[in-house]
Structures are given as structure tokens and as C-alpha cells.
C-alpha atoms as a PDB file:
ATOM      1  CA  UNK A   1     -15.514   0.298 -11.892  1.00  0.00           C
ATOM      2  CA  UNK A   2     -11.884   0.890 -12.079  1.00  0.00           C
ATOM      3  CA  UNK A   3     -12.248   4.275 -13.747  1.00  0.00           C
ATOM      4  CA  UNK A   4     -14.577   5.178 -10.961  1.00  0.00           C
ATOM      5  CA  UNK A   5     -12.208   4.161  -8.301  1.00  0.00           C
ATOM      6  CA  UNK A   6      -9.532   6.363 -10.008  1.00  0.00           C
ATOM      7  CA  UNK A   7     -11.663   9.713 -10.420  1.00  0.00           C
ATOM      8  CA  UNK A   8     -12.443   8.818  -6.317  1.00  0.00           C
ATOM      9  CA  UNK A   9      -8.656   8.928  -5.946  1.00  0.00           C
ATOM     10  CA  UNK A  10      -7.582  11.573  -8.021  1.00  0.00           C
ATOM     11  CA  UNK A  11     -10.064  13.858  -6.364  1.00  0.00           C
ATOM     12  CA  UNK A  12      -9.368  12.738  -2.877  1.00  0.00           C
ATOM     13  CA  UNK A  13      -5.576  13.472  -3.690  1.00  0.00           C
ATOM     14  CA  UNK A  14      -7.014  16.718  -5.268  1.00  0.00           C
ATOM     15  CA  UNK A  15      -9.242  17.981  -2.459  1.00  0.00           C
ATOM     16  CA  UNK A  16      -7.810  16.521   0.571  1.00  0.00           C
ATOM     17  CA  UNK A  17      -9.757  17.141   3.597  1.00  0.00           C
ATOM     18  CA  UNK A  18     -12.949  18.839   1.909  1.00  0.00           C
ATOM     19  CA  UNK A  19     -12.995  15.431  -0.016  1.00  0.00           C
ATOM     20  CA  UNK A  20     -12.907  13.892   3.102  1.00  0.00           C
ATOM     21  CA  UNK A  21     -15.530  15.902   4.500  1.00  0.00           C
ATOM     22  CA  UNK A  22     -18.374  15.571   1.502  1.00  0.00           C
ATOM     23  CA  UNK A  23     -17.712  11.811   1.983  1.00  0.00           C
ATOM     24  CA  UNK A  24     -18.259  11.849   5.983  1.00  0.00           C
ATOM     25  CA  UNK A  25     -21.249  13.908   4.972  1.00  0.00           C
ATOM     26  CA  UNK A  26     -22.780  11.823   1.912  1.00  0.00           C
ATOM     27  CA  UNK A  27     -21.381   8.450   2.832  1.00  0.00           C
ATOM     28  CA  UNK A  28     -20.953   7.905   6.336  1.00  0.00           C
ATOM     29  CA  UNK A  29     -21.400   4.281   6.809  1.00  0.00           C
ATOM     30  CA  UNK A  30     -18.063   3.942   4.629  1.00  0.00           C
ATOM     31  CA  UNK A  31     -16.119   7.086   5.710  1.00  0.00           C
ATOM     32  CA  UNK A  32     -14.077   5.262   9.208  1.00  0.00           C
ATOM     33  CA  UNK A  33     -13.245   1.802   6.580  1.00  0.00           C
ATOM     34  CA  UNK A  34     -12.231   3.900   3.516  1.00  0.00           C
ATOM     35  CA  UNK A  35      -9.958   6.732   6.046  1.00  0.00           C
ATOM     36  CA  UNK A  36      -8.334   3.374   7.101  1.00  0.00           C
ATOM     37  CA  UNK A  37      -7.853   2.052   3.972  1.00  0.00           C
ATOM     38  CA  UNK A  38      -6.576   5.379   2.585  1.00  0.00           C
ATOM     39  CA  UNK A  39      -4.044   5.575   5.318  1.00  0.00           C
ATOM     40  CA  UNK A  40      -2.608   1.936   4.656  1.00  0.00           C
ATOM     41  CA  UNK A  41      -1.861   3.367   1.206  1.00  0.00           C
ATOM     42  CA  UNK A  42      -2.753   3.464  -2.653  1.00  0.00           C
ATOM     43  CA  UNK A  43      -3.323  -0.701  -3.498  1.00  0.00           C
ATOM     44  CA  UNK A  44      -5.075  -0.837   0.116  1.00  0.00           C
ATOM     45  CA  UNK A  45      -7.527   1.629  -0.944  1.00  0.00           C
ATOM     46  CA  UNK A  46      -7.820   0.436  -4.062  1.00  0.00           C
ATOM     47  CA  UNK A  47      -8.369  -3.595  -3.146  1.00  0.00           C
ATOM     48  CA  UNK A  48     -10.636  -1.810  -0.729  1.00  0.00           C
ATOM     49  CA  UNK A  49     -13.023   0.107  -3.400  1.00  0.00           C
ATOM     50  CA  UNK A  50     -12.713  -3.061  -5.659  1.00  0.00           C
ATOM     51  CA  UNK A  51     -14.001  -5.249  -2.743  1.00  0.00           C
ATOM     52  CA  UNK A  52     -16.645  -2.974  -1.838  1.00  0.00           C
ATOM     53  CA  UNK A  53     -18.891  -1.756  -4.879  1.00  0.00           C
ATOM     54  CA  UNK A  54     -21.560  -0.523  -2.996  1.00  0.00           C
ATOM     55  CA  UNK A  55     -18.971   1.763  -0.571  1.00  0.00           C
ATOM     56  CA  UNK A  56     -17.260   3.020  -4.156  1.00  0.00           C
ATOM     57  CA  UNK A  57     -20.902   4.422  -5.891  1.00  0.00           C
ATOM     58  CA  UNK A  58     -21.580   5.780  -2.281  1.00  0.00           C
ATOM     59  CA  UNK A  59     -18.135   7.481  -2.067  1.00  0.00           C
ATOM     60  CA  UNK A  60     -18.776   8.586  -5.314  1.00  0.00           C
ATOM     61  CA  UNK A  61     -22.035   9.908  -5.138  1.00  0.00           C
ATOM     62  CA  UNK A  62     -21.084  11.620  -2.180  1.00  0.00           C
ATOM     63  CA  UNK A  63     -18.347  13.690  -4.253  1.00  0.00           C
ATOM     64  CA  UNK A  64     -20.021  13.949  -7.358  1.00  0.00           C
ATOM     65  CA  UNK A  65     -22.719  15.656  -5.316  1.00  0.00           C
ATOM     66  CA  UNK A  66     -20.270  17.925  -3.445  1.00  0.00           C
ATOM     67  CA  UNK A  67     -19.111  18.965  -7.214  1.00  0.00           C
ATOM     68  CA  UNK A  68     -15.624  17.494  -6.655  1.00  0.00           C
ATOM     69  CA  UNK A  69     -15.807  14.823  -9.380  1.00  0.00           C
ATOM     70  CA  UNK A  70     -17.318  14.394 -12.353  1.00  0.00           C
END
């Protein structure tokens, strides 16, 4: 889980807003809780993804289907 939650980082740091965009798109029902957590900083979103497994496989679905992580 934790290597998931650090490709979902490293490709949100990567791809900025078109990350941001293929998760609004693939993953809605998390996008407004994981922006927020994103914005309160790295261990927010972090503690965030940990807390919420089925948000982090959505989040990364949504950006392995985009073709930003692998």
C-alpha cells in the first residue's frame, strides 16, 4: 500500500494539474477530500491515502488509466 501511495505522489508532483484532472475524471467521489488533503501537505496526504484504501486504488486506477503511473 505504501508503495502505491508513493507512485500516487510522485506522479501527482510529476504531472500537476493533468494528474489532477485524470483523478477528477476517474475518481471523483475522492477528488474534493484528496485536493484538501494535498493542500494541508505531504504526511496529510499521506495519513489520508493510508486511512482510505479504497480512495488510494481509485486514485490510482484513475492515473494508471490516464497512463501517468505505472
Amino acid at each position: 500500500m505504501l508503495s502505491i501511495a508513493i507512485k500516487i505522489y510522485n506522479a501527482i508532483v510529476k504531472y500537476g494539474s493533468r494528474a489532477w484532472d485524470a483523478i477528477k475524471a476517474g475518481a471523483y467521489s475522492v477528488y474534493s477530500a484528496a485536493k484538501a488533503a494535498w493542500e494541508a501537505g505531504y504526511w496529510a496526504f499521506t495519513k489520508w491515502l493510508a486511512s482510505n484504501a479504497s480512495a488510494l486504488y481509485a486514485i490510482y486506477d484513475a492515473l494508471r488509466a490516464a497512463g501517468l503511473i505505472d
